[in-house]
Protein backbone atom coordinates (compact mmCIF):
# COMPACT_ATOMS: atom_id res chain seq x y z
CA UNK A 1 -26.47 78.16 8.34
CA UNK A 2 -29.32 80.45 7.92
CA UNK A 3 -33.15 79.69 9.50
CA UNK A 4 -35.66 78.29 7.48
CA UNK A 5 -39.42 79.41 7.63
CA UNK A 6 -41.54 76.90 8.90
CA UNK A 7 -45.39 76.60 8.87
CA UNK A 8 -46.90 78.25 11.96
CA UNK A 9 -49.17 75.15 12.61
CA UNK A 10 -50.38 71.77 10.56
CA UNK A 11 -53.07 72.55 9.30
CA UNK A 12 -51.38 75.29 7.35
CA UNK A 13 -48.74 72.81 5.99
CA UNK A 14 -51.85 70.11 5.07
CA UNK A 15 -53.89 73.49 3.08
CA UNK A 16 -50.71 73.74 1.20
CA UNK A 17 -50.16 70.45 0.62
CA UNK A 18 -53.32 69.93 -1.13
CA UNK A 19 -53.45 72.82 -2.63
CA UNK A 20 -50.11 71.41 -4.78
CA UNK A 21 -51.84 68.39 -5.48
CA UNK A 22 -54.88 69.39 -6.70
CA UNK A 23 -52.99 72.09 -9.14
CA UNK A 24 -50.62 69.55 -10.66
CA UNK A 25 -53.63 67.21 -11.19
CA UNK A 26 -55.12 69.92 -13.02
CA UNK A 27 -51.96 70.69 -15.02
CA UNK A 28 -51.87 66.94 -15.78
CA UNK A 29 -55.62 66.33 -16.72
CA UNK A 30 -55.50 69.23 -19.13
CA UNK A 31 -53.71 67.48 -21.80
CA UNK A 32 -55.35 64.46 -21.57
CA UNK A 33 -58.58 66.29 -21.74
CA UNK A 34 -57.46 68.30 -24.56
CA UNK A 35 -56.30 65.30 -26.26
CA UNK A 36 -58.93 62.80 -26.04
CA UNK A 37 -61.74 65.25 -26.63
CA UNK A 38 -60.26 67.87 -28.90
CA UNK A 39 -60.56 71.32 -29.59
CA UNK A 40 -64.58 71.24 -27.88
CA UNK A 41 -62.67 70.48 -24.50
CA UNK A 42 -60.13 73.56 -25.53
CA UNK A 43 -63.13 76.11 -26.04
CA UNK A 44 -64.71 74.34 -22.68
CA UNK A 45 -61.73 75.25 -20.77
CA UNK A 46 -61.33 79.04 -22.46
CA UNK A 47 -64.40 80.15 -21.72
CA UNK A 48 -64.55 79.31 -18.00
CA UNK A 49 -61.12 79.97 -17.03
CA UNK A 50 -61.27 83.16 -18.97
């Protein structure tokens, strides 16, 4: 069996862990967004991304 990498402490593992929580939220709203509000939201989201 080989070693894993672990976090070095907890608060590392909790930054991470909300970090991939708040970017799959975002990935999920975006649809929605884009959906209810239409192509306004799309332009929204283009210009301050981009």
């Amino acid at each position: 069996m080989s070693n894993r990498d672990q976090f070095a402490s907890k608060i590392g593992f909790i930054l991470a862990a909300a970090g991939s929580a708040i970017g799959l939220g975002a990935i999920w709203k975006f649809p929605y967004m884009a959906g209810t509000n239409g192509v306004v939201y799309l332009f929204y989201y283009l210009y301050y991304v981009h």
